[in-house]
Each structure stands twice: as C-alpha cells, then as structure tokens.
N, C-alpha and C. Protein backbone atom coordinates (compact mmCIF):
# COMPACT_ATOMS: atom_id res chain seq x y z
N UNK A 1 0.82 -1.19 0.00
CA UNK A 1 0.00 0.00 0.00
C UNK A 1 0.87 1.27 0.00
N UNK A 2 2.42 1.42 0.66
CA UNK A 2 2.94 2.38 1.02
C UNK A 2 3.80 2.83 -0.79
N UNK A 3 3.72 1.69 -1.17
CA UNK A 3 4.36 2.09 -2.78
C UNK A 3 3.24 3.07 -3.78
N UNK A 4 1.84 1.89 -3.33
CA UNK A 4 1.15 2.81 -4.24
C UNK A 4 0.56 4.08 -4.08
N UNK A 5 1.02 4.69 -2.39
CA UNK A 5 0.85 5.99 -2.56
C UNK A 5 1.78 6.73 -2.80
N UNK A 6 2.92 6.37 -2.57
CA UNK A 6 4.09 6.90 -3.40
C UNK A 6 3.93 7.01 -4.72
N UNK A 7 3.34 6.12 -5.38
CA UNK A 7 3.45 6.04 -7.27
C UNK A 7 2.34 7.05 -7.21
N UNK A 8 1.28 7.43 -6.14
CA UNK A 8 0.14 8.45 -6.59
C UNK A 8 0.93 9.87 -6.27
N UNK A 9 1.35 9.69 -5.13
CA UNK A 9 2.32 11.37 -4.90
C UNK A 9 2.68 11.65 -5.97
N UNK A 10 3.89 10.39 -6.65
CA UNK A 10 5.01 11.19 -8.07
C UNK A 10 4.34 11.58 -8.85
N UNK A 11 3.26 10.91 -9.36
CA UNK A 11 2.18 11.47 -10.61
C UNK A 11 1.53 12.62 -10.49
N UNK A 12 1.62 12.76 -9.03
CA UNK A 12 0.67 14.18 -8.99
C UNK A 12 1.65 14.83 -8.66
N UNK A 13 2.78 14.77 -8.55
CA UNK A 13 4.17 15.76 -8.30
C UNK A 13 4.55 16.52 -10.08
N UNK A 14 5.06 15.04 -10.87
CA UNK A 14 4.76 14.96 -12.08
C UNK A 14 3.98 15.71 -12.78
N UNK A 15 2.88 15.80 -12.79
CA UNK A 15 1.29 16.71 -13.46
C UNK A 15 1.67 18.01 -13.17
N UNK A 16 2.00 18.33 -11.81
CA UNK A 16 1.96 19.92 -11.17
C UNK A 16 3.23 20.36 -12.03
N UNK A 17 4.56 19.67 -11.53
CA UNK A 17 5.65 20.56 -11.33
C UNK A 17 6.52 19.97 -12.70
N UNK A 18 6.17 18.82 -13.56
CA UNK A 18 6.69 18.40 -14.49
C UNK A 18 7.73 17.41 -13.70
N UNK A 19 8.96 16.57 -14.93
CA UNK A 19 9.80 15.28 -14.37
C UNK A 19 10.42 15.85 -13.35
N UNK A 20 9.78 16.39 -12.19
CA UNK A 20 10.68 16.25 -10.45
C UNK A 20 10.02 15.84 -9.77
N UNK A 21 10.98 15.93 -8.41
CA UNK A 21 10.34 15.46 -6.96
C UNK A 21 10.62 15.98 -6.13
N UNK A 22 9.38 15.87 -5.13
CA UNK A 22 9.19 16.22 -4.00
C UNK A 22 10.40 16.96 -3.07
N UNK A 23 10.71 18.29 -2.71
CA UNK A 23 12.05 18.32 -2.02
C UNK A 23 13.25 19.06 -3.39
N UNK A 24 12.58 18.90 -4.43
CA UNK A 24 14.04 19.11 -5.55
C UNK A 24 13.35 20.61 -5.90
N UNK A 25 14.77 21.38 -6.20
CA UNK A 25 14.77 22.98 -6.57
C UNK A 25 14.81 22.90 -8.11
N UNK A 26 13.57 24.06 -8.00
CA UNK A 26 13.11 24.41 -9.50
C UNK A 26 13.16 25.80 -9.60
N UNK A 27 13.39 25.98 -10.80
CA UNK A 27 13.77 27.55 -11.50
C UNK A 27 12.07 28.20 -11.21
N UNK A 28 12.45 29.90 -10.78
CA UNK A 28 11.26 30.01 -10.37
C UNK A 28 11.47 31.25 -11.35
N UNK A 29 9.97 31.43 -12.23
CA UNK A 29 9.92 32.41 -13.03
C UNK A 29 10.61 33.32 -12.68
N UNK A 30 10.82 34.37 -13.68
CA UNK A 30 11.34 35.81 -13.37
C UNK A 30 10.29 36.49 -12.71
N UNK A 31 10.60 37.38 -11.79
CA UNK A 31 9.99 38.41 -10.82
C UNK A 31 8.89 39.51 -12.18
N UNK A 32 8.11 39.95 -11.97
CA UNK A 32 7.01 40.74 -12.90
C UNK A 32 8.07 42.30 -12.65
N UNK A 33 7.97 42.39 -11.57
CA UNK A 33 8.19 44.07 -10.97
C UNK A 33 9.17 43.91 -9.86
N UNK A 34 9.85 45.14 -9.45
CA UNK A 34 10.91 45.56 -8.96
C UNK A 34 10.50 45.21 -7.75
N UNK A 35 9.35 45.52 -7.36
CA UNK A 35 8.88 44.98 -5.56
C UNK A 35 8.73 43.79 -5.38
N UNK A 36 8.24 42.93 -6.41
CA UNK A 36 8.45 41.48 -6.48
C UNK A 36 9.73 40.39 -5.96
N UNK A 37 10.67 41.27 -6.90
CA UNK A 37 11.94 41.38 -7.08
C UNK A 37 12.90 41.12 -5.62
N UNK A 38 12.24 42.23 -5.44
CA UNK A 38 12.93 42.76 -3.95
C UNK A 38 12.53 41.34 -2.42
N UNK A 39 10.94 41.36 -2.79
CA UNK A 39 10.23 40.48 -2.24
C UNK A 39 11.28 39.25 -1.96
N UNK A 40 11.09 38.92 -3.09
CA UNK A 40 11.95 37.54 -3.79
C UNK A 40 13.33 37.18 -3.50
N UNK A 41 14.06 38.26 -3.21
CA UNK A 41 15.45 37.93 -2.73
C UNK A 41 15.48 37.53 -1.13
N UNK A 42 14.69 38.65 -0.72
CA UNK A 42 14.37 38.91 0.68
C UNK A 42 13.91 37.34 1.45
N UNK A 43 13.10 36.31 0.88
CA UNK A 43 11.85 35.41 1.24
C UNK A 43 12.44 33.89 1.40
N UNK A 44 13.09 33.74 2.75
CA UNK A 44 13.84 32.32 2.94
C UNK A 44 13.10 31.25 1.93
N UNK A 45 11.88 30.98 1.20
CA UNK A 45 11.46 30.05 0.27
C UNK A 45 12.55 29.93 -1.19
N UNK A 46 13.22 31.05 -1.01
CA UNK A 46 13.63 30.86 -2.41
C UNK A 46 15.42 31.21 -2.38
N UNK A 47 16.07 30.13 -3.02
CA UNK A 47 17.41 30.63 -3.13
C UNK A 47 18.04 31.34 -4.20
N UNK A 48 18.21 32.45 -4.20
CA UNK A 48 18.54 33.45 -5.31
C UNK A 48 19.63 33.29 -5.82
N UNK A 49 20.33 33.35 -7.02
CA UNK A 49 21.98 33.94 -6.92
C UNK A 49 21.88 34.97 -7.59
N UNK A 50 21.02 35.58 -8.00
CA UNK A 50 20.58 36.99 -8.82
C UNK A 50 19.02 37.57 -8.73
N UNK A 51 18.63 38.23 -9.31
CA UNK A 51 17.43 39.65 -8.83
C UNK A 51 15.99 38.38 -9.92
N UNK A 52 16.88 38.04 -10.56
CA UNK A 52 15.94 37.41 -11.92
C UNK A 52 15.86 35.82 -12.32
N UNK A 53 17.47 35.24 -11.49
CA UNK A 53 17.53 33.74 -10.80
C UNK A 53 17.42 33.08 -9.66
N UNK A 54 16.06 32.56 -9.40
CA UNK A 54 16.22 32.26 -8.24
C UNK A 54 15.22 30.80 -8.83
N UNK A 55 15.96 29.73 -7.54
CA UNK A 55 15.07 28.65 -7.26
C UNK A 55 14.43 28.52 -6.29
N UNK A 56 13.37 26.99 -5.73
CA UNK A 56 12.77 27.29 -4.76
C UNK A 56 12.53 25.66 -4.86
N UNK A 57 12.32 25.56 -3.53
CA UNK A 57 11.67 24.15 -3.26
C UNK A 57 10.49 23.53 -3.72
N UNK A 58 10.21 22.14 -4.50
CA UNK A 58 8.61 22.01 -4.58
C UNK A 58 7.74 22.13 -3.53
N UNK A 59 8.25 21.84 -2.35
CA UNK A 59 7.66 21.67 -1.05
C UNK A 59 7.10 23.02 -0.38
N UNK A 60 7.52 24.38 -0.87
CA UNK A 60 7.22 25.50 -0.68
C UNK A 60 6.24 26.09 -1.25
C-alpha cells in the first residue's frame, strides 16, 4: 500500500511541477516588478543567486 501511494504522490508531483520530486529545486519564473523582485530575494522560500535567478523548493 505504502508504494502505491508513493506512485500516486510522483504522478501528482509529475502533473503539477513536471519530471521532479518532492524536495528538488526548480527555477522560479522571473519576478514581474521591482517589488516582487525585492520580495523575492528577501523570502527564505527561495534561493537566489541573482534579482531574476532564483530557485525554490517544490515543497514550498
């Protein structure tokens, strides 16, 4: 039973976030606006290395 809710998590991990998982950092769009921006660097969810690159956890 504990597999096949695992095989239901990935699929619905899959559907949402495309081929990742749970826990893995994904490229998070570019910021719209400068306050966004700002937001975005600022916001422990997301690890930045620039104003316009940043990733973030699926889990977030």
């Amino acid at each position: 039973m504990a597999e096949i809710v695992r095989l239901v998590e990935a699929l619905k991990t899959t559907d949402e976030h495309g081929d990742r998982t749970k826990g893995d950092q994904v490229i998070a769009p570019p910021p719209k606006t400068q306050e966004d921006a700002e937001k975005r660097v600022n916001d422990s969810n997301y690890d930045c290395v620039d104003w316009c690159f940043c990733k973030k956890s699926l889990d977030s």
